[in-house]
C-alpha atoms as a PDB file:
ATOM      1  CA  UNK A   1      19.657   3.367   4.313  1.00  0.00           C
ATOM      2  CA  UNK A   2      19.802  -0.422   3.855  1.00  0.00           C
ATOM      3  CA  UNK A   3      16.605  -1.920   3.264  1.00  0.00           C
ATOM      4  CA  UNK A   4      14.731  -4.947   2.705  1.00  0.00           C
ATOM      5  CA  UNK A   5      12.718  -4.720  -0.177  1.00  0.00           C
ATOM      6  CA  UNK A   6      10.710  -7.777  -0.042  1.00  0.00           C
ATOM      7  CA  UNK A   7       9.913  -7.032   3.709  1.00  0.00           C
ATOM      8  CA  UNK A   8       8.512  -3.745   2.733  1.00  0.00           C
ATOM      9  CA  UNK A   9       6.546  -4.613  -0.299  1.00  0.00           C
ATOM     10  CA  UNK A  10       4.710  -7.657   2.435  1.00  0.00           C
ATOM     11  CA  UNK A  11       4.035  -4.589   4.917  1.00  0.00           C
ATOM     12  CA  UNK A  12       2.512  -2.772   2.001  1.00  0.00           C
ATOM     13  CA  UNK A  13       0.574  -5.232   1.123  1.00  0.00           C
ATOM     14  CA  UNK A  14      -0.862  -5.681   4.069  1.00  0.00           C
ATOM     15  CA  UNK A  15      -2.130  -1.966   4.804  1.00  0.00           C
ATOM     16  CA  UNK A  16      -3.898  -2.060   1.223  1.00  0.00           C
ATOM     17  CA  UNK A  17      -5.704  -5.128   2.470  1.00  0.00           C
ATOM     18  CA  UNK A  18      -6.592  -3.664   5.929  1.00  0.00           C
ATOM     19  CA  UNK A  19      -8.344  -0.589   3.356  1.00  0.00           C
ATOM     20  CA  UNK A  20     -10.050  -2.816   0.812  1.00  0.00           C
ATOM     21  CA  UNK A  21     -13.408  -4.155   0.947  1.00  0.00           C
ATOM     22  CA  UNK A  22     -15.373  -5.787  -1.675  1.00  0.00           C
ATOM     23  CA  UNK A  23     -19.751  -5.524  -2.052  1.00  0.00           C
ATOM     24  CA  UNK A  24     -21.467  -7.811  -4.100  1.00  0.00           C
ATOM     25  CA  UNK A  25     -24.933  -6.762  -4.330  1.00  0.00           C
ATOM     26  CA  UNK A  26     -26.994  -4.896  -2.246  1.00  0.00           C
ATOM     27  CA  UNK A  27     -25.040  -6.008   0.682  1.00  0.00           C
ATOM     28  CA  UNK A  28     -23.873  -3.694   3.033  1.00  0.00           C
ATOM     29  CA  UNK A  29     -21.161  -6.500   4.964  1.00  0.00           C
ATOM     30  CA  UNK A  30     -18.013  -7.167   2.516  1.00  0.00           C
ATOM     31  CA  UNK A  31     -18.364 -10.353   0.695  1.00  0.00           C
ATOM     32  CA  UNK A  32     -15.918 -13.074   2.285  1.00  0.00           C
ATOM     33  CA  UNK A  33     -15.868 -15.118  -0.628  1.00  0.00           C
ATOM     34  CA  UNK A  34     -13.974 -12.033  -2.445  1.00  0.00           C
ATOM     35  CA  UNK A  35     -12.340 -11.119   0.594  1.00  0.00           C
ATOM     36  CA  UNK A  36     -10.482 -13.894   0.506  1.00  0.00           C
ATOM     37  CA  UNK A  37      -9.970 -13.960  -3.464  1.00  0.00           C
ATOM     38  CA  UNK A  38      -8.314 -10.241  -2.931  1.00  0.00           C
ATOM     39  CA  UNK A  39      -6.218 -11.686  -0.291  1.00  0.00           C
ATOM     40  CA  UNK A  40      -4.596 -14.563  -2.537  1.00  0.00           C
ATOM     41  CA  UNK A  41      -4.294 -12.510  -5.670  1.00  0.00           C
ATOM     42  CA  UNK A  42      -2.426  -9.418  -3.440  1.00  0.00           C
ATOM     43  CA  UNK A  43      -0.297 -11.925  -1.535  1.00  0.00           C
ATOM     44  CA  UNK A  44       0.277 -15.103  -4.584  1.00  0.00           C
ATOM     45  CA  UNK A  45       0.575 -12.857  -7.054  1.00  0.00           C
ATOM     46  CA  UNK A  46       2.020  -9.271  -8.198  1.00  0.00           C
ATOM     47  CA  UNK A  47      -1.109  -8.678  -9.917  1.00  0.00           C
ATOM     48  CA  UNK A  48      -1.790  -5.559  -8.321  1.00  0.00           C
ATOM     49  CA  UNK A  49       1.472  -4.868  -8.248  1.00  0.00           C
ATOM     50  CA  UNK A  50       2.487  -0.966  -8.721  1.00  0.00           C
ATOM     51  CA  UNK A  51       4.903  -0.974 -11.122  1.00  0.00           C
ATOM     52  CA  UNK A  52       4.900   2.427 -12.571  1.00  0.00           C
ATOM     53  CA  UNK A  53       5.873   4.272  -9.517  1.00  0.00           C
ATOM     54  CA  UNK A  54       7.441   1.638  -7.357  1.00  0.00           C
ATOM     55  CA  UNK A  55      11.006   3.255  -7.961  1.00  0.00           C
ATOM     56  CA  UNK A  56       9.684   6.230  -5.816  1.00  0.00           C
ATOM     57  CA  UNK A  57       9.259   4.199  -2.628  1.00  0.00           C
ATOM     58  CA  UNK A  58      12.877   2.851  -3.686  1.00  0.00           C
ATOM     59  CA  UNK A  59      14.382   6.119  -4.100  1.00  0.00           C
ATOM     60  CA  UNK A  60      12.838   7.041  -0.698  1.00  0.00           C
ATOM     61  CA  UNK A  61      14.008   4.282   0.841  1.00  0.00           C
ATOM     62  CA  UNK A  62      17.231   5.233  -0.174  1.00  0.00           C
ATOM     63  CA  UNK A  63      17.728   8.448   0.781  1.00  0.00           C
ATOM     64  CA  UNK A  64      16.316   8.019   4.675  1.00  0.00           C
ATOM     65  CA  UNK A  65      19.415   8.362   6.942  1.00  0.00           C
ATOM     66  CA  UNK A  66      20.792   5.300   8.646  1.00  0.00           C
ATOM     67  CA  UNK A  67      19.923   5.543  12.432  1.00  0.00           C
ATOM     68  CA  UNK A  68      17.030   7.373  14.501  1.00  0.00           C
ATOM     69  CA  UNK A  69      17.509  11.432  14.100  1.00  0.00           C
ATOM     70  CA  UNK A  70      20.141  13.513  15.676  1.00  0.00           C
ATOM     71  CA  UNK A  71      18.020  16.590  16.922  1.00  0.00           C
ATOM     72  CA  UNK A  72      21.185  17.857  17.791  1.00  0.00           C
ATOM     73  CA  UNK A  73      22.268  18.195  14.053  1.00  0.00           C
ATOM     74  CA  UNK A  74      20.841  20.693  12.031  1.00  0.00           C
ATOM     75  CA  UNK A  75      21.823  18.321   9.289  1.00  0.00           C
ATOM     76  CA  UNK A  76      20.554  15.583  10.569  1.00  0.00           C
ATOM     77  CA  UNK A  77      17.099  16.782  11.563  1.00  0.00           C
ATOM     78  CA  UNK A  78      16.546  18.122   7.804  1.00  0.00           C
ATOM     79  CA  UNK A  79      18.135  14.398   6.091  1.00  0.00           C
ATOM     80  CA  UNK A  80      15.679  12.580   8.001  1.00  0.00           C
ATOM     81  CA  UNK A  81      12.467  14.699   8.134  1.00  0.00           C
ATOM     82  CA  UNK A  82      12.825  14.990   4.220  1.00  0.00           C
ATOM     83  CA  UNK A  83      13.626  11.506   4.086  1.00  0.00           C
ATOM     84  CA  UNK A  84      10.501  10.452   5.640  1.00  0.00           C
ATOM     85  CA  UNK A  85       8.337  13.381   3.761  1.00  0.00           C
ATOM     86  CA  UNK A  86       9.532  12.193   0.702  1.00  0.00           C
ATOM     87  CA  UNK A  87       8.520   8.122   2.097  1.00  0.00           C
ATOM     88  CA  UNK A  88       5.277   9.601   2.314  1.00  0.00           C
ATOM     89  CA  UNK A  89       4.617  10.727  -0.990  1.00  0.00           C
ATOM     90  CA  UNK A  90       5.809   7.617  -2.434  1.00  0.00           C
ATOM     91  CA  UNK A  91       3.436   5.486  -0.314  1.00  0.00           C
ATOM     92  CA  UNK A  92       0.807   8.199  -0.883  1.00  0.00           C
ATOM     93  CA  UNK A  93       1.514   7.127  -4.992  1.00  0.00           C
ATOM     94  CA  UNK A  94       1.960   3.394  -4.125  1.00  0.00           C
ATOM     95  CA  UNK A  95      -1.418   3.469  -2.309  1.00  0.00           C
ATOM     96  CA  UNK A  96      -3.411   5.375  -4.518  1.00  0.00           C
ATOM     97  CA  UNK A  97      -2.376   3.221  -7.372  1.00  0.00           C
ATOM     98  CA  UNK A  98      -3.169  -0.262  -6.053  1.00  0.00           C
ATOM     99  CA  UNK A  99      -6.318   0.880  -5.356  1.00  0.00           C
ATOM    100  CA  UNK A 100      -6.848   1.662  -8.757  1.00  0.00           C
ATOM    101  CA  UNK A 101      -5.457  -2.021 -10.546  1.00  0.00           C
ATOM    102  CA  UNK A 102      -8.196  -3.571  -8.077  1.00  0.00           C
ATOM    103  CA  UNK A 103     -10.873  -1.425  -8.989  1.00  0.00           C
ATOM    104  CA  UNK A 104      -9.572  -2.108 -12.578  1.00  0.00           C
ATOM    105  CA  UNK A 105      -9.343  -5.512 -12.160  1.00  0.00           C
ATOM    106  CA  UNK A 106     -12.684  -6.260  -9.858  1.00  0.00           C
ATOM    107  CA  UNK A 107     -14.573  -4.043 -12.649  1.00  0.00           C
ATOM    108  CA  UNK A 108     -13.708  -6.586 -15.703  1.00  0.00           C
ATOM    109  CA  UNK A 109     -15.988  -9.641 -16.058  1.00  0.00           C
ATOM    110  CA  UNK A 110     -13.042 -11.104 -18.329  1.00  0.00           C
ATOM    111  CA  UNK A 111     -10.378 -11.565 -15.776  1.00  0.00           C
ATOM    112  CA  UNK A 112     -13.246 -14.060 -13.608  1.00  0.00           C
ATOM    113  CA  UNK A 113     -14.807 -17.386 -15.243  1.00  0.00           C
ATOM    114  CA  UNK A 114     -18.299 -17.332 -16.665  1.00  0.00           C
ATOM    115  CA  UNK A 115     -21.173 -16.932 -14.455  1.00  0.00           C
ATOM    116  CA  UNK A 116     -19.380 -15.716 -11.445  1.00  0.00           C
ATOM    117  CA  UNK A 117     -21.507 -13.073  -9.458  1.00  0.00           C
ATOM    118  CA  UNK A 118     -19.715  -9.857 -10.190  1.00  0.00           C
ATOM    119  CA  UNK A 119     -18.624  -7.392  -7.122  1.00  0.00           C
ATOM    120  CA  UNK A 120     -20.661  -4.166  -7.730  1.00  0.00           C
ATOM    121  CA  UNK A 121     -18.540  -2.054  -5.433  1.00  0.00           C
ATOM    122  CA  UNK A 122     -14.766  -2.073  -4.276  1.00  0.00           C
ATOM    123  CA  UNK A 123     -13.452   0.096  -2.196  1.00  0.00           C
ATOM    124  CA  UNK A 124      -9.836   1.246  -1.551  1.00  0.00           C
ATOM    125  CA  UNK A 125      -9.704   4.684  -0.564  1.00  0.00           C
ATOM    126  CA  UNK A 126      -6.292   6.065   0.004  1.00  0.00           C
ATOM    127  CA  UNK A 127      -8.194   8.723   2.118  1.00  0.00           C
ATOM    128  CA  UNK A 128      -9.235   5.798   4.215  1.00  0.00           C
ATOM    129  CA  UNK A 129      -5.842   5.265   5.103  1.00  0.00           C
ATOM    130  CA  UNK A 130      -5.319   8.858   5.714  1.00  0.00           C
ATOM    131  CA  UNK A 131      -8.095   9.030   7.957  1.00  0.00           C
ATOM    132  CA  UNK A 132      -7.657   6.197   9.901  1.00  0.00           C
ATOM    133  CA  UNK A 133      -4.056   5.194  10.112  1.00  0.00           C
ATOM    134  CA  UNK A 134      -1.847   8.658   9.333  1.00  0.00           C
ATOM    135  CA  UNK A 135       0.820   8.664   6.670  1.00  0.00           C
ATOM    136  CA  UNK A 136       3.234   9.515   9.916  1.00  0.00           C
ATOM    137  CA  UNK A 137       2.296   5.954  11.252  1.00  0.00           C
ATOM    138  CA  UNK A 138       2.115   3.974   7.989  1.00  0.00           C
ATOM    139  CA  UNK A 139       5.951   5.632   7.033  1.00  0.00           C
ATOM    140  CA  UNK A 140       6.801   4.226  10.425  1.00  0.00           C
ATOM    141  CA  UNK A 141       5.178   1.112   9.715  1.00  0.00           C
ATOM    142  CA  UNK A 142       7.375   0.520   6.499  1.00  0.00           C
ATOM    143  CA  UNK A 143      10.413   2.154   7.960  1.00  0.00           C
ATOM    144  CA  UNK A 144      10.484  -0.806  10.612  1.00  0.00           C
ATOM    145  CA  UNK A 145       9.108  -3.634   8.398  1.00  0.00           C
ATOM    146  CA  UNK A 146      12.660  -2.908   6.039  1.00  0.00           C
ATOM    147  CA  UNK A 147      14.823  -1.716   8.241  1.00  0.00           C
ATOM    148  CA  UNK A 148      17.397  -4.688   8.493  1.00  0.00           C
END
């Protein structure tokens, strides 16, 4: 399949933010302030970035067949519901480790000026995502964010 990349990565992006909320203190509302400092960083930068397994969801990407399915086609049916198992996995991997650079990152006092008030908690859970938005709807989510 031809896909846009770029397109993708944005939609991606976006989920992990929709699953990501930041606690400073003994607050139990997420802290805007941070909020919104997780929003720049994912969106300006490629901080959290996942680099070591983003050839998965490219390899995916690749191998889903052009077009809905053809229920009629043996062939077809098997192309495209391994296509989209194996899109799953690789978002499952993409998910899981974006979640862990902003844990990472939120955890270490060194990558924030001195004095700032630390987050004590972040939390991106990729069962979150399974439990409130299924991997069936988030590979559907992707597959029509790159779809050209």
């Amino acid at each position: 399949m031809k896909y846009n990349w770029p397109a993708a990565i944005k939609e991606l992006k976006k989920v992990v933010l929709e699953h990501t909320t930041i606690f400073v203190g003994r607050e139990t509302k997420p802290s805007r302030a941070w909020m919104e400092h997780l929003r720049f960083t994912m969106v300006e930068t490629d901080q959290f970035h996942p680099y070591g397994c983003d050839g998965e969801l490219s390899r995916a990407l690749n191998r889903m067949p052009e077009g809905r399915c053809n229920y009629r086609s043996v062939e077809s049916y098997w192309a495209f519901k391994f296509g989209r198992d194996d899109l799953e996995e690789a978002l499952y991997s993409l998910i899981s480790e974006m979640g862990c650079a902003i844990e990472e990152y939120y955890a270490e006092p060194h990558n924030f000026p001195p004095g700032a008030s630390m987050p004590d908690r972040v939390v991106t859970t990729t069962e979150d995502v399974a439990n409130k938005l299924s991997y069936a709807r988030l590979v559907s989510r992707i597959l029509k964010a790159a779809k050209y």
